[in-house]
Protein backbone atom coordinates (compact mmCIF):
# COMPACT_ATOMS: atom_id res chain seq x y z
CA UNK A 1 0.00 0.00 0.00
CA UNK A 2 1.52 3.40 -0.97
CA UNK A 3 0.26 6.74 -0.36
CA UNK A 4 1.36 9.59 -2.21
CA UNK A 5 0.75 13.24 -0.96
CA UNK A 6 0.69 16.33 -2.72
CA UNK A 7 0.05 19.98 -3.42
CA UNK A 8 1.33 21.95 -0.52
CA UNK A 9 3.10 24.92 -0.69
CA UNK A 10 3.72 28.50 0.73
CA UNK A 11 0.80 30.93 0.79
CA UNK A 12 -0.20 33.60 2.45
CA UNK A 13 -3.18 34.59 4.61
CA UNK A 14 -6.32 33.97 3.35
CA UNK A 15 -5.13 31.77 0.53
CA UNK A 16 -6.07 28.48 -0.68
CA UNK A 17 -4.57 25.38 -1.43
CA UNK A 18 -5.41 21.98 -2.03
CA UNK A 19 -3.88 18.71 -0.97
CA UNK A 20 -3.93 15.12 -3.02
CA UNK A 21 -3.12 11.93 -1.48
CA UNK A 22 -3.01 9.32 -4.02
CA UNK A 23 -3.47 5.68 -2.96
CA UNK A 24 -2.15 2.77 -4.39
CA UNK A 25 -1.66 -1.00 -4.02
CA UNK A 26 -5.61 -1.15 -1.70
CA UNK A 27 -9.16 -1.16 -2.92
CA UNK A 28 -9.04 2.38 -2.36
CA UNK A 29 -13.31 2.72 -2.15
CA UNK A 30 -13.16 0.25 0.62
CA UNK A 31 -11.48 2.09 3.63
CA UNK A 32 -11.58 5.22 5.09
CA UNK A 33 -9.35 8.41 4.39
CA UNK A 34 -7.82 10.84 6.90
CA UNK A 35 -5.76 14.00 6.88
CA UNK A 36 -3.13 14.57 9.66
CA UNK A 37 -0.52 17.23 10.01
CA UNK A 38 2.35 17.74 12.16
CA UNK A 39 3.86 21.36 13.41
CA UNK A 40 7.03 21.90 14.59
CA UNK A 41 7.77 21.01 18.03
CA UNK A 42 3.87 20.02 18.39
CA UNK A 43 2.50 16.28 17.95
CA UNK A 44 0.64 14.85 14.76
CA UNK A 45 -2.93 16.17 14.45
CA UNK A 46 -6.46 14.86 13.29
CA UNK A 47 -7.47 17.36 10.70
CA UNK A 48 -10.32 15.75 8.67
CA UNK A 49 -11.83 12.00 7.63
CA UNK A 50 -14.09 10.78 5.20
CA UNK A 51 -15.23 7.12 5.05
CA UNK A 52 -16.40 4.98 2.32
CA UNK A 53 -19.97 6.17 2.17
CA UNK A 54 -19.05 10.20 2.19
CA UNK A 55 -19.34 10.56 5.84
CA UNK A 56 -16.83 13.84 7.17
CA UNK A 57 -15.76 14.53 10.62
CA UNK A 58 -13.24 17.71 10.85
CA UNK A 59 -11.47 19.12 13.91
CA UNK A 60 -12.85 22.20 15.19
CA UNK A 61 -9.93 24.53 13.97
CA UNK A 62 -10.77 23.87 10.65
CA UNK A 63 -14.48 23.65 10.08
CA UNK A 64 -15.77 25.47 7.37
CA UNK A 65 -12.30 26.54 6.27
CA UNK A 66 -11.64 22.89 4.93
CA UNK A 67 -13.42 20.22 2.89
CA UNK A 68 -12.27 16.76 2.37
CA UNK A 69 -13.44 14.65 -0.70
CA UNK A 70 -12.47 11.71 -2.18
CA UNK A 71 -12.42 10.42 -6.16
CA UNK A 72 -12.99 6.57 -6.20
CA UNK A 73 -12.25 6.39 -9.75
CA UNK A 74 -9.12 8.08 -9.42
CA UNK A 75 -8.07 6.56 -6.07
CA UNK A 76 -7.40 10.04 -4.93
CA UNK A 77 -8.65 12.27 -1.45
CA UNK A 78 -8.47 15.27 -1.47
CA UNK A 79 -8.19 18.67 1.05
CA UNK A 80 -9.62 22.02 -0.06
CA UNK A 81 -8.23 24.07 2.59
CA UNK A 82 -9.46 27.68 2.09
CA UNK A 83 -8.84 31.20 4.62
CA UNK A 84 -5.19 29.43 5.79
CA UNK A 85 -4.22 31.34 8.90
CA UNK A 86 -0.63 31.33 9.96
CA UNK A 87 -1.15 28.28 12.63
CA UNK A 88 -2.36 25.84 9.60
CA UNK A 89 1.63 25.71 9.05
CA UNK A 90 2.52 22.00 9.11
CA UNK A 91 3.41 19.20 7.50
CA UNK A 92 0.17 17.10 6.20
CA UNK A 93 -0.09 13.42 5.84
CA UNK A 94 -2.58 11.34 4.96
CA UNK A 95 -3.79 7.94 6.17
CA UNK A 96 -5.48 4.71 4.97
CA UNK A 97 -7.82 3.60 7.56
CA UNK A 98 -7.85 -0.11 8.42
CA UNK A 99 -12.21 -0.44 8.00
CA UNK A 100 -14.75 1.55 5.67
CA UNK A 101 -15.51 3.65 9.23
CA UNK A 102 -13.64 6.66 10.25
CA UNK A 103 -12.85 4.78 14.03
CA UNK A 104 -10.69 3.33 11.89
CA UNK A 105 -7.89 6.67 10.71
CA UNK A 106 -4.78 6.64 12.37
CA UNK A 107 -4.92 2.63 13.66
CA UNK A 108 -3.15 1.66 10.74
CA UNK A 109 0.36 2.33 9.35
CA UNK A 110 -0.24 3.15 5.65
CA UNK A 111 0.78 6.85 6.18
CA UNK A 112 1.48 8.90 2.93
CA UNK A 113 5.24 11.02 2.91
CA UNK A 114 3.89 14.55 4.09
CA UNK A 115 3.32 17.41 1.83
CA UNK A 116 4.68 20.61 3.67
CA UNK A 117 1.90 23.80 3.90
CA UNK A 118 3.40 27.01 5.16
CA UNK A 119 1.26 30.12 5.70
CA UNK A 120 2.55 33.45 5.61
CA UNK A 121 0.95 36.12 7.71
């Protein structure tokens, strides 16, 4: 199983970006997607989760600011992540859950590389 982030960058304030994680190697439509990131000097974080059947969960710092979806065809999640602020600077990881059900995110070990997101203020 390989997961393969992408699409982070520097931006500033306000900005936008959006984050890939392609997944290979797994029936992709059959487990659940999460998004992670890591600050400096701060541990790994839950940032969003969709499972099989659509279902999001987000963590309260980003609600309505980001929006994770996911392409079955394409074996691809996605994170729109829209008004950065400054403290959305971290590295960002996604994860392969081990069930369809987002209880599932982070229990596994099928973690992408990180795609780095820095926000300029």
């Amino acid at each position: 199983v390989q997961l393969q982030a992408s699409g982070g960058g520097l931006v500033q304030a306000g900005g936008s970006l959006r984050l890939s994680c392609e997944v290979s190697g797994t029936t992709f439509s059959s487990y659940a997607i999460g998004w992670y990131r890591q600050a400096p000097g701060k541990q790994r974080e839950y940032v969003a989760g969709i499972s099989i059947g659509s279902t999001t969960t987000y963590a309260d710092s980003v609600k309505g600011r980001f929006t994770i979806s996911r392409d079955n065809a394409k074996k691809t999640a996605y994170l729109q992540m829209n008004s950065l602020k400054p403290e959305d600077t971290a590295v960002y990881y996604c994860n392969r859950g081990g069930r369809p059900s987002l209880a599932s995110l982070g229990t596994t070990g099928y973690w992408g590389q990180g795609t780095q997101v820095t926000v300029s203020s």
